[in-house]
C-alpha atoms as a PDB file:
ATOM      1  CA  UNK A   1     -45.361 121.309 136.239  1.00  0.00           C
ATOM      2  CA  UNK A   2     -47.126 122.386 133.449  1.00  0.00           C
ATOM      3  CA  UNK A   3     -50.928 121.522 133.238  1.00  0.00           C
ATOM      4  CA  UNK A   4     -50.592 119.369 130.442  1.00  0.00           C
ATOM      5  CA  UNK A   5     -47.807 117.424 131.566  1.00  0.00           C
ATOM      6  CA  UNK A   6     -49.363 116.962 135.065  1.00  0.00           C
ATOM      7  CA  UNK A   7     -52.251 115.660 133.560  1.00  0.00           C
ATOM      8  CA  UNK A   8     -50.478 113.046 131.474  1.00  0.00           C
ATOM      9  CA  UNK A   9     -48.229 112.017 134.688  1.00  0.00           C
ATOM     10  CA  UNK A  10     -50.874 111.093 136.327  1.00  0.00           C
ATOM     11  CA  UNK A  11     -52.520 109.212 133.924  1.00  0.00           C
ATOM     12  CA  UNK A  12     -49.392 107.182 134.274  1.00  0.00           C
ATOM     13  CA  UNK A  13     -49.469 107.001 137.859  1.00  0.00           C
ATOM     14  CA  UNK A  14     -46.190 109.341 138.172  1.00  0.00           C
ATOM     15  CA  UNK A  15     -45.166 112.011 140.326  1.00  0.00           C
ATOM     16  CA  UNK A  16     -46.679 115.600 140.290  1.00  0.00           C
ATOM     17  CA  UNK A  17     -47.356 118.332 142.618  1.00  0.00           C
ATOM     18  CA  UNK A  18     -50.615 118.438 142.715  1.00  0.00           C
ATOM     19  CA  UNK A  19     -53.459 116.326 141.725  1.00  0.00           C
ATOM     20  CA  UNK A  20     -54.661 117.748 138.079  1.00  0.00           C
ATOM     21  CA  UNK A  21     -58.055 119.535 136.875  1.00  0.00           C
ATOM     22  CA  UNK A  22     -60.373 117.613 134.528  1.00  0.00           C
ATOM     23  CA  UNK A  23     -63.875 117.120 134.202  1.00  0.00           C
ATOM     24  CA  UNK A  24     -64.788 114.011 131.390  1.00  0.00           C
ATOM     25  CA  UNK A  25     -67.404 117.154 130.159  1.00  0.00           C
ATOM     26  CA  UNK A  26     -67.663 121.235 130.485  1.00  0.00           C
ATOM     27  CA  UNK A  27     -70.891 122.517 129.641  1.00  0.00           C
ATOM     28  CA  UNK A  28     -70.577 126.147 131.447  1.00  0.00           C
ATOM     29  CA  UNK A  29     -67.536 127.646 129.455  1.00  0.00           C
ATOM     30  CA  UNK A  30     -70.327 130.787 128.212  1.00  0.00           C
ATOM     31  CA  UNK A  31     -70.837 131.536 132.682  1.00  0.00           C
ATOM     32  CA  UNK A  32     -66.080 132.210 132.153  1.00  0.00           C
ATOM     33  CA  UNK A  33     -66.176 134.034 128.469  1.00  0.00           C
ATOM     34  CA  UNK A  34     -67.756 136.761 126.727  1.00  0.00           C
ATOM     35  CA  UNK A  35     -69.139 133.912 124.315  1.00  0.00           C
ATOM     36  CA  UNK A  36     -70.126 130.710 124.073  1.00  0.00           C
ATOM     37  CA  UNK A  37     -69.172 127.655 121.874  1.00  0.00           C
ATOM     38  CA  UNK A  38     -71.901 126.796 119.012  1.00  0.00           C
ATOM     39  CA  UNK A  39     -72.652 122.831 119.172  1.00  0.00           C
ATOM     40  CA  UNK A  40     -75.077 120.256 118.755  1.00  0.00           C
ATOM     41  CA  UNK A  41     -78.186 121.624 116.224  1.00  0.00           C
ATOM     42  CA  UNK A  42     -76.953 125.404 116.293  1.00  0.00           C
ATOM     43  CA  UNK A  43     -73.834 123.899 114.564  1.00  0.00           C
ATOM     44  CA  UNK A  44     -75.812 121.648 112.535  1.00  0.00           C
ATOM     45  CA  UNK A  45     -77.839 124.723 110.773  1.00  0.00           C
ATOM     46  CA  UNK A  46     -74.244 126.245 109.548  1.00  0.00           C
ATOM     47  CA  UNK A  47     -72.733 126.437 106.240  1.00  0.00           C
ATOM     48  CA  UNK A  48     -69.396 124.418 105.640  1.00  0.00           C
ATOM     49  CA  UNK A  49     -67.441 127.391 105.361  1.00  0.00           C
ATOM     50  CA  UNK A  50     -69.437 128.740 109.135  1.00  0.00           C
ATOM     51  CA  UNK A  51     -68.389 125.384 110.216  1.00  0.00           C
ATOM     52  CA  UNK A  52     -64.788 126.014 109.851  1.00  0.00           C
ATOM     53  CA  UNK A  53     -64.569 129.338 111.323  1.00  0.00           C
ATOM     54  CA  UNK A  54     -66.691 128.252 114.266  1.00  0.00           C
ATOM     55  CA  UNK A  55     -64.803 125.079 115.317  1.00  0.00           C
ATOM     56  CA  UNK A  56     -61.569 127.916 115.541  1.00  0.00           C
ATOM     57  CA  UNK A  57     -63.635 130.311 117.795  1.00  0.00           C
ATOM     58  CA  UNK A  58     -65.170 127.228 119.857  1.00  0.00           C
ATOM     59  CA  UNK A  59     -60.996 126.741 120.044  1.00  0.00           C
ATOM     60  CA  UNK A  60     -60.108 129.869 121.234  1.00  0.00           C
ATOM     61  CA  UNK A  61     -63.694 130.168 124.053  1.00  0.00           C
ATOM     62  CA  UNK A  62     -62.561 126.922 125.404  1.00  0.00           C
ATOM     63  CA  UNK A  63     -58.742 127.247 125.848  1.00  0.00           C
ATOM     64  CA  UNK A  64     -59.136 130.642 127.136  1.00  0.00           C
ATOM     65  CA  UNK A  65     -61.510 129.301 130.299  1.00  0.00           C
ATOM     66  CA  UNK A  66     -59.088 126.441 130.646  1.00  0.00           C
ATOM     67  CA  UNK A  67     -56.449 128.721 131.238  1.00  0.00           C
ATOM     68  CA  UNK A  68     -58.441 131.064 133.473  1.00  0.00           C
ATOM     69  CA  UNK A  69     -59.542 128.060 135.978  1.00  0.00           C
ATOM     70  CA  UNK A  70     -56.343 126.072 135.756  1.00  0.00           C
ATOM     71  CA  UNK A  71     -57.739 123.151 134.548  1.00  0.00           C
ATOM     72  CA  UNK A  72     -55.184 120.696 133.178  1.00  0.00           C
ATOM     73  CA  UNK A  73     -57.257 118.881 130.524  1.00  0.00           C
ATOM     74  CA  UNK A  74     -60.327 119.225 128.317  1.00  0.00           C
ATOM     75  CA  UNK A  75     -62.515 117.119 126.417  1.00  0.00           C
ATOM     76  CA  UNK A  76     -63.627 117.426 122.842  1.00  0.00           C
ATOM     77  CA  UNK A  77     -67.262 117.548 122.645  1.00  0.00           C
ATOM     78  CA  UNK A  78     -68.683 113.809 121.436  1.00  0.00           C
ATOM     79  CA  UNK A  79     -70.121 112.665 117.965  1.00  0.00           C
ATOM     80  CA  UNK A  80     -73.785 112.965 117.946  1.00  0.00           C
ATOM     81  CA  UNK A  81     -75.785 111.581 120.327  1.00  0.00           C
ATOM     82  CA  UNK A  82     -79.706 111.938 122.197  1.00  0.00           C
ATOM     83  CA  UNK A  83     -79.593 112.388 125.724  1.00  0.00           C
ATOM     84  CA  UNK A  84     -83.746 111.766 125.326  1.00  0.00           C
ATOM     85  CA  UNK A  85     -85.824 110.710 122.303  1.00  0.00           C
ATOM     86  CA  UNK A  86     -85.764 113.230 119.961  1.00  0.00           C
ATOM     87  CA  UNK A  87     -83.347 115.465 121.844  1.00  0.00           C
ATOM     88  CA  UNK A  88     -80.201 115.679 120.712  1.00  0.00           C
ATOM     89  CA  UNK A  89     -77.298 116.565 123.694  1.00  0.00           C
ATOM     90  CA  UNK A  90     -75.448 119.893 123.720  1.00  0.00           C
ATOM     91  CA  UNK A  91     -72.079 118.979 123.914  1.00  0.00           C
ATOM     92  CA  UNK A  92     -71.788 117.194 120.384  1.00  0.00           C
ATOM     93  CA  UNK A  93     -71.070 118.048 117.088  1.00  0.00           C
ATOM     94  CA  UNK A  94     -72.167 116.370 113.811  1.00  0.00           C
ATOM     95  CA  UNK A  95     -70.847 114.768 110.491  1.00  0.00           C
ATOM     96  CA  UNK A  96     -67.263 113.362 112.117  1.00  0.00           C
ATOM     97  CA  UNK A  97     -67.052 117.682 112.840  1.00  0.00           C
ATOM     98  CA  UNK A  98     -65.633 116.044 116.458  1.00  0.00           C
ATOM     99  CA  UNK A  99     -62.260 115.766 115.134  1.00  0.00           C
ATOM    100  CA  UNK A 100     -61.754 118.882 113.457  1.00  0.00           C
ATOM    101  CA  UNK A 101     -62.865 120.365 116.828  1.00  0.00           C
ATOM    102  CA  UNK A 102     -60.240 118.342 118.567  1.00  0.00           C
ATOM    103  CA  UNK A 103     -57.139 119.764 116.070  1.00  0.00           C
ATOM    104  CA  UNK A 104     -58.023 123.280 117.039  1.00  0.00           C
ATOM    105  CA  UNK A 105     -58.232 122.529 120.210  1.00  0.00           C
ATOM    106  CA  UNK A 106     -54.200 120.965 120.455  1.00  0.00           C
ATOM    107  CA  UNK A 107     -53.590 123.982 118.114  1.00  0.00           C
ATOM    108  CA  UNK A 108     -55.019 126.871 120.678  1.00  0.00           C
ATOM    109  CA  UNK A 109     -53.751 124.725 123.721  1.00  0.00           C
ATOM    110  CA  UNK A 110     -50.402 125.155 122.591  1.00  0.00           C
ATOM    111  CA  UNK A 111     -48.903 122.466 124.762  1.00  0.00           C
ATOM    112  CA  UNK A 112     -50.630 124.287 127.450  1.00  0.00           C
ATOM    113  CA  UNK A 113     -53.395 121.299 128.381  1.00  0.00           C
ATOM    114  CA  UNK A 114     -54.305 118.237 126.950  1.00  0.00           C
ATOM    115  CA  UNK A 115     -57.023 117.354 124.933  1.00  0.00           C
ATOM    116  CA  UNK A 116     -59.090 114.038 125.550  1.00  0.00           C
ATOM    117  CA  UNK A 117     -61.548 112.873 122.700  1.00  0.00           C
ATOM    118  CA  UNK A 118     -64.347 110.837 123.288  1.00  0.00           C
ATOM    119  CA  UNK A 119     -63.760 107.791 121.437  1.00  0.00           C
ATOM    120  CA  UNK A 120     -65.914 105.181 122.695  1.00  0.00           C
ATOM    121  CA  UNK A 121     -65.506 101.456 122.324  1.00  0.00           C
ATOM    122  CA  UNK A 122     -66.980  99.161 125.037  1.00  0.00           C
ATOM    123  CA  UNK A 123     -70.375  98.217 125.350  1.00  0.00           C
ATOM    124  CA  UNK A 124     -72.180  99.456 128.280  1.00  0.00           C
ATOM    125  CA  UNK A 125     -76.077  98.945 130.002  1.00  0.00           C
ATOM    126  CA  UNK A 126     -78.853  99.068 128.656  1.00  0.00           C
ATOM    127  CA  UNK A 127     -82.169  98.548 130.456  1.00  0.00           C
ATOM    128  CA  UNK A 128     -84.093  98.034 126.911  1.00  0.00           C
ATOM    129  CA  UNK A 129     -86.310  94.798 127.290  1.00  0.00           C
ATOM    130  CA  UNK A 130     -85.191  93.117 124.210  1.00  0.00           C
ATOM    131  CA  UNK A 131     -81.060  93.594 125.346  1.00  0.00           C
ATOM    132  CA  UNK A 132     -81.830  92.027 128.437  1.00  0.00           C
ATOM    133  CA  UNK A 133     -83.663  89.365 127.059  1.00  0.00           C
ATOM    134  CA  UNK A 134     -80.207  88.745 124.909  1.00  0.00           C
ATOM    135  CA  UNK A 135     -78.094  88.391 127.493  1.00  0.00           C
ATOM    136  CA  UNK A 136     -79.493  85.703 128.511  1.00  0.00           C
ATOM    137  CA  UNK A 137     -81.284  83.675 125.114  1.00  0.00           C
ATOM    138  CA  UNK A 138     -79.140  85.316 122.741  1.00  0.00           C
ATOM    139  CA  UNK A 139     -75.793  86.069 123.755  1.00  0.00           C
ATOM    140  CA  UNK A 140     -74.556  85.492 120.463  1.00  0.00           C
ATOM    141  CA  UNK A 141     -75.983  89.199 119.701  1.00  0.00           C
ATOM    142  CA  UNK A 142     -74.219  91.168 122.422  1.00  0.00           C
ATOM    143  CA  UNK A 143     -70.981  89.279 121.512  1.00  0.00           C
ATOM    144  CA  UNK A 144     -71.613  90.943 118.032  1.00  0.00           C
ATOM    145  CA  UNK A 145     -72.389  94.643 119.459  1.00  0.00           C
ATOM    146  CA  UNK A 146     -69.641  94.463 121.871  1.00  0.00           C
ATOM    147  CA  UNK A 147     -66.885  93.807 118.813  1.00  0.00           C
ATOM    148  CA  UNK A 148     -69.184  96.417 116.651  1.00  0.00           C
ATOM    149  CA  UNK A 149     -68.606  99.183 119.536  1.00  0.00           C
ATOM    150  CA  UNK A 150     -64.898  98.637 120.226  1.00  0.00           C
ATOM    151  CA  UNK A 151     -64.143  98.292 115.917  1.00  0.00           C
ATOM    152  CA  UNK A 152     -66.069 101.588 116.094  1.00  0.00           C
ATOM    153  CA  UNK A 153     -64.946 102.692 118.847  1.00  0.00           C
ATOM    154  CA  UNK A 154     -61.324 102.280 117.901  1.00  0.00           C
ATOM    155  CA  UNK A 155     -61.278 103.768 114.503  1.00  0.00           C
ATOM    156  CA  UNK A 156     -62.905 107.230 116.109  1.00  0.00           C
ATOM    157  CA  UNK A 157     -59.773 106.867 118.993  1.00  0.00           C
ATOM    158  CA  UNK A 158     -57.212 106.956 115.542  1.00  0.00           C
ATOM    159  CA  UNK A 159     -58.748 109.939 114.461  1.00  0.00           C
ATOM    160  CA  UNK A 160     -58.502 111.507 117.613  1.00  0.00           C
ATOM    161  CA  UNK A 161     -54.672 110.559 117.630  1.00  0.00           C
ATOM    162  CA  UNK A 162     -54.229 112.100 114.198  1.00  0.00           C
ATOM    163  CA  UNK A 163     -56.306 115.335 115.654  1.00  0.00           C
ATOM    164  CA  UNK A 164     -53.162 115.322 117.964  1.00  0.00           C
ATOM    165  CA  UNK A 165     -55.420 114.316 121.247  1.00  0.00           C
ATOM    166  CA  UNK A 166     -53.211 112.191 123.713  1.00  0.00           C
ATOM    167  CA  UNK A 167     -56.030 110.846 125.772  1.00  0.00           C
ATOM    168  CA  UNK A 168     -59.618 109.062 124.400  1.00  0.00           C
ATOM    169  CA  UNK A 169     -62.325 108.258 127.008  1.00  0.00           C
ATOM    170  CA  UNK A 170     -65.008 105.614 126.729  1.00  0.00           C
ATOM    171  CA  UNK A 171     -68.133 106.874 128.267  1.00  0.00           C
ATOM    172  CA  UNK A 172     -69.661 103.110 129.132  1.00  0.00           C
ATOM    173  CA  UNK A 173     -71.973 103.117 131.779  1.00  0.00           C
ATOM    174  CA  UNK A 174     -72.063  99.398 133.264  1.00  0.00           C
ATOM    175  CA  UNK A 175     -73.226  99.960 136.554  1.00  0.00           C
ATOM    176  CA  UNK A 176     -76.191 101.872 138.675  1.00  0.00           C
ATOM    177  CA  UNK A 177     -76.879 103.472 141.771  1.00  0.00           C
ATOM    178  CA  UNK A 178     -77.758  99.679 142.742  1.00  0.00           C
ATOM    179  CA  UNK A 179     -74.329  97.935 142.046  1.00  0.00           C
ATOM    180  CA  UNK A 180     -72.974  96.470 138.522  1.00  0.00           C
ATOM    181  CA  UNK A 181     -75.494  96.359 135.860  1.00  0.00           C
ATOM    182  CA  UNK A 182     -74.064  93.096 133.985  1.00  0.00           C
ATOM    183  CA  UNK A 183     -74.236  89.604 136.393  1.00  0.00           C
ATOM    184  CA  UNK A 184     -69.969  88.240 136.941  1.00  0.00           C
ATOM    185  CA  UNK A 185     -71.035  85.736 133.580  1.00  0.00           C
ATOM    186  CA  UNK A 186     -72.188  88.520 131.227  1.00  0.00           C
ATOM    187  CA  UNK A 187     -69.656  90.768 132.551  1.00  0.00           C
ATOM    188  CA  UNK A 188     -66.320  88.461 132.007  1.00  0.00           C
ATOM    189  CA  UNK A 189     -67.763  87.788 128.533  1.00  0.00           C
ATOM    190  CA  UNK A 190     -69.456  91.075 127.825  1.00  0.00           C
ATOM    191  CA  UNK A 191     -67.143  93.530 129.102  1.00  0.00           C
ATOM    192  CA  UNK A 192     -63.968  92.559 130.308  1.00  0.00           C
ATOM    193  CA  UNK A 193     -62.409  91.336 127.121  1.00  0.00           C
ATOM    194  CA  UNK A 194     -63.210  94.057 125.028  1.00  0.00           C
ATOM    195  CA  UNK A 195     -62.043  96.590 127.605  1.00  0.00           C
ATOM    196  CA  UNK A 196     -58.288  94.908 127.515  1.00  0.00           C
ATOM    197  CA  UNK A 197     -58.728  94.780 123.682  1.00  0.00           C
ATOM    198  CA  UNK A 198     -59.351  98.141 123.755  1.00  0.00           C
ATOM    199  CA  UNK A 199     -57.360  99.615 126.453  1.00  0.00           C
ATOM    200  CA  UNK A 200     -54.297  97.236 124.325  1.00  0.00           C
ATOM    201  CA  UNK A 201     -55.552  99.600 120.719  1.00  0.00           C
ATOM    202  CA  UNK A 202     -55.416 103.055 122.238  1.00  0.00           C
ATOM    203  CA  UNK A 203     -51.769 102.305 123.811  1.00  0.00           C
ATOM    204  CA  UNK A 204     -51.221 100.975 120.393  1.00  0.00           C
ATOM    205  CA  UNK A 205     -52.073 104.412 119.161  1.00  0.00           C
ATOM    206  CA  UNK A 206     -49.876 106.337 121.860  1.00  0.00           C
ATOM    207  CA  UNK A 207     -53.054 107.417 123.642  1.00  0.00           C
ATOM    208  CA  UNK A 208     -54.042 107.469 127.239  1.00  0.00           C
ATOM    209  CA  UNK A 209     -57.145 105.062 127.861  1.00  0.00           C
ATOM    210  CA  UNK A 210     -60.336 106.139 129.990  1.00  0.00           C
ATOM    211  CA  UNK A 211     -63.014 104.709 130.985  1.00  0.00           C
ATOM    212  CA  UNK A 212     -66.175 106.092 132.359  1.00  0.00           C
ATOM    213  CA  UNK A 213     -68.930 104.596 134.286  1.00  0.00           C
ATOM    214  CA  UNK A 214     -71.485 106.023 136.697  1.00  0.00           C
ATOM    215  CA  UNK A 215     -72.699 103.872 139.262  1.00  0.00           C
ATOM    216  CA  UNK A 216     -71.440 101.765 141.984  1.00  0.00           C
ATOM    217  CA  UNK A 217     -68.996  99.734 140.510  1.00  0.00           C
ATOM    218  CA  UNK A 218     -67.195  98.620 144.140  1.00  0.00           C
ATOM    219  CA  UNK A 219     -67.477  94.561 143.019  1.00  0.00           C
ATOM    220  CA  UNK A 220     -65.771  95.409 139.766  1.00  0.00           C
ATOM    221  CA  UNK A 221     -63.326  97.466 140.778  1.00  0.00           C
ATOM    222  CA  UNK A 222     -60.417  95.416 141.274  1.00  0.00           C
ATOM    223  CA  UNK A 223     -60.636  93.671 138.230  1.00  0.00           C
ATOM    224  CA  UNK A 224     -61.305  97.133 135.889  1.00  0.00           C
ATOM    225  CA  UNK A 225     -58.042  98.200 137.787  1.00  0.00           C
ATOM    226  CA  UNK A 226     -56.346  94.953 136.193  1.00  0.00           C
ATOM    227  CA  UNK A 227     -58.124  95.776 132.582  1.00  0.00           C
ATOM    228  CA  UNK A 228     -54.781  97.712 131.284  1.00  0.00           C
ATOM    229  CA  UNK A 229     -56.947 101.214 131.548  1.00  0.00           C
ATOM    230  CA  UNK A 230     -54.835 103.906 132.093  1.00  0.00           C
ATOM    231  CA  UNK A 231     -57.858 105.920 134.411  1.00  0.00           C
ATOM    232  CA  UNK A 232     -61.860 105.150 135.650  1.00  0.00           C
ATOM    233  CA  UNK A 233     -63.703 108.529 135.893  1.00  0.00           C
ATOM    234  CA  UNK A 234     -66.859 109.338 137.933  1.00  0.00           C
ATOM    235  CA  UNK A 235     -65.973 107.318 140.986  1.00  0.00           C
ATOM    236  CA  UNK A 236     -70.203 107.827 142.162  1.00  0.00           C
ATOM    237  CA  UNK A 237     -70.569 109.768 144.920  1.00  0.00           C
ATOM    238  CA  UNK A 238     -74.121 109.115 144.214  1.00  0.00           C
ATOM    239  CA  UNK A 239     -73.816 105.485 144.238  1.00  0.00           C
ATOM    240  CA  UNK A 240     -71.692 105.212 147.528  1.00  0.00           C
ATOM    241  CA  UNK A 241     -68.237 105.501 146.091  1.00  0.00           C
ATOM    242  CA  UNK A 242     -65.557 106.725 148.361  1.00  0.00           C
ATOM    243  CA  UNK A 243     -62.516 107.916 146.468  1.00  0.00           C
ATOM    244  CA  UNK A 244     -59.820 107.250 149.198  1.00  0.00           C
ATOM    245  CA  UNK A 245     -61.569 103.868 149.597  1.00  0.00           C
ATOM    246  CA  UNK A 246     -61.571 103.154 145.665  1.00  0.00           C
ATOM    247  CA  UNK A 247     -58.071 104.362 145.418  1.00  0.00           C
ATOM    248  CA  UNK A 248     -56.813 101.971 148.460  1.00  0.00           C
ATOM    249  CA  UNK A 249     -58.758  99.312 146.461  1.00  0.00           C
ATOM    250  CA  UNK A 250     -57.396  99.877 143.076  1.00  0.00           C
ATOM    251  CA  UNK A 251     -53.411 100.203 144.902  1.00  0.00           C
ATOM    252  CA  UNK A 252     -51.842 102.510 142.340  1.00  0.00           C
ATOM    253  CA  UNK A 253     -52.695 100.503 139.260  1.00  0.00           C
ATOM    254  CA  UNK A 254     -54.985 103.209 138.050  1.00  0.00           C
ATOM    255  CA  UNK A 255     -55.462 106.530 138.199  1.00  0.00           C
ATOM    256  CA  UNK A 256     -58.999 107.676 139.500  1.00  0.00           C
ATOM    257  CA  UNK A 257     -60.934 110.641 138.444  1.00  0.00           C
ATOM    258  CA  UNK A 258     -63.672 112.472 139.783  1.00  0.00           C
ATOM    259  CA  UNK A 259     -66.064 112.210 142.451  1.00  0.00           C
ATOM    260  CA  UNK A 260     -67.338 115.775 143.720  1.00  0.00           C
ATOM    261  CA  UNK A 261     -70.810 115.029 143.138  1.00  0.00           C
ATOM    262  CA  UNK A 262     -72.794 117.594 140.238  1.00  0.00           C
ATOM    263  CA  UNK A 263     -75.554 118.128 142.363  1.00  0.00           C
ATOM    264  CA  UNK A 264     -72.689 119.640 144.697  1.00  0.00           C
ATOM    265  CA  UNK A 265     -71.201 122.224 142.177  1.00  0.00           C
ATOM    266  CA  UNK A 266     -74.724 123.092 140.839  1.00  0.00           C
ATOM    267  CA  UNK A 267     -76.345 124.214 144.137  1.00  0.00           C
ATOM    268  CA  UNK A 268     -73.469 125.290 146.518  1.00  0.00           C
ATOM    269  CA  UNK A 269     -73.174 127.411 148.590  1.00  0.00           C
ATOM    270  CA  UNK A 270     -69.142 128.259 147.811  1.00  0.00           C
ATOM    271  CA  UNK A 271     -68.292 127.550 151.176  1.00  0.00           C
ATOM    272  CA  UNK A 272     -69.354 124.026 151.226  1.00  0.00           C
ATOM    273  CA  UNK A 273     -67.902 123.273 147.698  1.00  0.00           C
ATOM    274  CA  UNK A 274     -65.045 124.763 149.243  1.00  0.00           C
ATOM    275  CA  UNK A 275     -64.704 122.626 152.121  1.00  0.00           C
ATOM    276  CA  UNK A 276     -65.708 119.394 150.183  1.00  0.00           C
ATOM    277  CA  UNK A 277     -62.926 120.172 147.909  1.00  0.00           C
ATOM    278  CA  UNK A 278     -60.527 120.283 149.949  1.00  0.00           C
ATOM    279  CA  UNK A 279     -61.549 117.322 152.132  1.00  0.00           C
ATOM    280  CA  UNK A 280     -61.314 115.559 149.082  1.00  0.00           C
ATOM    281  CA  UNK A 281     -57.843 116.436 148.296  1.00  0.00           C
ATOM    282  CA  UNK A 282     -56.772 115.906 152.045  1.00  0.00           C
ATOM    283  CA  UNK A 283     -58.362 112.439 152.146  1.00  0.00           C
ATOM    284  CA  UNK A 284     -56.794 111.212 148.727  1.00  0.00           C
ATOM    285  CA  UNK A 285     -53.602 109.555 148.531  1.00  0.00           C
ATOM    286  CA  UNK A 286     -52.639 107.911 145.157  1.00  0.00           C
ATOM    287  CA  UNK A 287     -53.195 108.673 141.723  1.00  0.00           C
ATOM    288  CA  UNK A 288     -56.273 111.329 141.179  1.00  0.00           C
ATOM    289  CA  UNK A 289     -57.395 113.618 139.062  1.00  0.00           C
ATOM    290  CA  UNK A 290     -59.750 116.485 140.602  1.00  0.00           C
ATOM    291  CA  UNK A 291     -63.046 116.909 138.774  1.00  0.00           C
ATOM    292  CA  UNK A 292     -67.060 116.573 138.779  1.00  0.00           C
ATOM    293  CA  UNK A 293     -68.357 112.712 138.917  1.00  0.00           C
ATOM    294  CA  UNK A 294     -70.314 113.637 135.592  1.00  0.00           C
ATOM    295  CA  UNK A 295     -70.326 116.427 133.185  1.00  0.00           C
ATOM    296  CA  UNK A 296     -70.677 120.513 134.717  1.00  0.00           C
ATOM    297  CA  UNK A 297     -73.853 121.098 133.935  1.00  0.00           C
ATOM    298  CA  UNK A 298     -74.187 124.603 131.928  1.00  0.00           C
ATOM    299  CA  UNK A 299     -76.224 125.889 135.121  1.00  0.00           C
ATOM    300  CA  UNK A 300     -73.580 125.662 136.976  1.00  0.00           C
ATOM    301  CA  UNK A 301     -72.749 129.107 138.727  1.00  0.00           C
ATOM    302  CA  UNK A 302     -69.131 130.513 137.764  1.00  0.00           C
ATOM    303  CA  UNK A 303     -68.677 131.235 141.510  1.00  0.00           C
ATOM    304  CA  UNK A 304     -69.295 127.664 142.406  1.00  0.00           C
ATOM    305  CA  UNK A 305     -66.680 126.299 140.006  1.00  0.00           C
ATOM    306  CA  UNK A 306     -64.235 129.223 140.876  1.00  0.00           C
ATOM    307  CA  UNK A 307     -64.466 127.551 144.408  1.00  0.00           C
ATOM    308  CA  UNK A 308     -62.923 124.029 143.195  1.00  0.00           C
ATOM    309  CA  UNK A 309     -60.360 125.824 141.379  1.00  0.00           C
ATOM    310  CA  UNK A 310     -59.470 128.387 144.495  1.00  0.00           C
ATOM    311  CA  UNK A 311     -59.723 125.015 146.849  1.00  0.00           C
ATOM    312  CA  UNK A 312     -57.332 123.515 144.687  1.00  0.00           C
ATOM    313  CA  UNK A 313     -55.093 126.341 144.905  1.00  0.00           C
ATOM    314  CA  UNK A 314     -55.117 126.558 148.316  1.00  0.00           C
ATOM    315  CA  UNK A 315     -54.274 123.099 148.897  1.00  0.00           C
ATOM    316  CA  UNK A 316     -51.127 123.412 146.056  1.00  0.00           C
ATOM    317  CA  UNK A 317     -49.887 126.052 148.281  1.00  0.00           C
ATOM    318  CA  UNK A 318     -50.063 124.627 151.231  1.00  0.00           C
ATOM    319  CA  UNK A 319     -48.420 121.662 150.162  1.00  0.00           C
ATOM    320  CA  UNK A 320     -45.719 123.638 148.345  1.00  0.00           C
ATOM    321  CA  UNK A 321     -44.590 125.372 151.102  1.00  0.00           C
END
């Protein structure tokens, strides 16, 4: 199969030959090319006209790495966003900048891979004192910012389809190392609805829907399955999640992604990414897509992703012969 088409089979929970490469973000594509992409404020400081030529050579960085470590999918780097007060994240661009990335990106794929955008749409946690307060004396107000974030989130997942992306993740964390942020109440009203609402819009759209959530999310589970998502991604190592156990517990109505845990991938040794790797793809039957719980750090040693990639090799031969 080609990697593209793998990818988008099992999103749909069809047959393939081996389970595809993804990760929901790759922040390491300078440690696999003579370059690296320009995002975040070194993109902001450009010149409309340097804007244009960069998002092309971001393009051409990216899909050559995805074609050198096999992987079957990649993301779009997100809108704008702080990942600390005052600090804006890496993997972003500004000024709606996210889309035109996305359109090179299907143009220097070439069918090859997919491209997923990230969209957004449902609410997730926050641990701000004045949300939690909310939930429970103003409910009204999260009711409000829930429809806010899926409207929003929608209209970003129809630019992404006109980009020519066939996937759009939501990156909405609604759970902890602890178990489910949101009580059963606040998540039925909260959550729940808006994911079917917008799981329903990016079908709508022709687009693959997936969700992402770190955390334990083993009470939920079962009834995220039943939400209409085409995908969850993370799957916590962290947080206690076992994919075999999540994908008996989610019985083929969704595909899972992730679960080899960053801390893994960042540290090593090769041997024991290796080993976990394939474990992992011994252990899994079902739906699954291969990939880090959370993003690949840009620390991340070449060698150490080069060993999920040969794992996964290993295993597609095995099985192929």
């Amino acid at each position: 199969m080609r990697p593209r088409q793998r990818f988008l089979a099992a999103l749909r929970r069809q047959p393939i030959d081996r389970p595809p490469l993804w990760d929901i973000e790759f922040h390491a594509w300078h440690a696999f090319a003579h370059g690296a992409p320009v995002l975040g404020t070194a993109f902001a400081a450009l010149s409309e006209g340097e804007r244009r030529s960069t998002v092309r050579c971001n393009a051409a960085i990216i899909a050559e790495v995805a074609a050198d470590l096999g992987m079957d999918a990649v993301t779009a780097p997100a809108n704008w966003w702080e990942d600390a007060p005052g600090h804006p994240a890496w993997y972003i661009l500004p000024d709606g900048w996210e889309f035109q990335q996305a359109e090179a990106l299907v143009e220097a794929a070439q069918g090859r891979f997919a491209v997923v955008g990230n969209a957004g749409g449902v609410l997730g946690a926050s641990y701000d004192v004045d949300f939690c307060v909310r939930l429970v004396e103003d409910p009204a107000s999260i009711e409000a910012e829930a429809e806010a974030a899926l409207q929003h989130g929608l209209a970003r997942a129809a630019r992404f389809a006109a980009a020519g992306c066939e996937a759009v993740v939501t990156a909405s964390d609604i759970a902890d190392n602890h178990g489910p942020f949101f009580r059963p109440r606040h998540f039925q009203r909260f959550i729940l609805p808006y994911l079917r609402r917008w799981s329903d819009g990016v079908h709508a759209l022709g687009l693959a829907g997936i969700m992402h959530s770190d955390g334990d999310l083993r009470p939920q589970l079962g009834e995220l399955a039943g939400s209409g998502i085409d995908a969850l991604q993370a799957i916590d190592p962290t947080a206690g999640m076992d994919l075999p156990s999540a994908l008996a517990q989610v019985a083929g109505r969704i595909c899972l992604c992730g679960n080899l845990p960053c801390s893994l991938l960042l540290h090593g040794p090769c041997e024991r990414i290796a080993a976990e790797t394939g474990k992992l793809l011994a252990s899994c039957h079902g739906s699954f897509i291969l990939g880090c719980s959370n993003a690949v750090l840009p620390e991340t040693p070449a060698a150490h992703y080069r060993a999920v990639a040969s794992a996964l090799a290993t295993w597609e031969t095995a099985h192929a012969a």
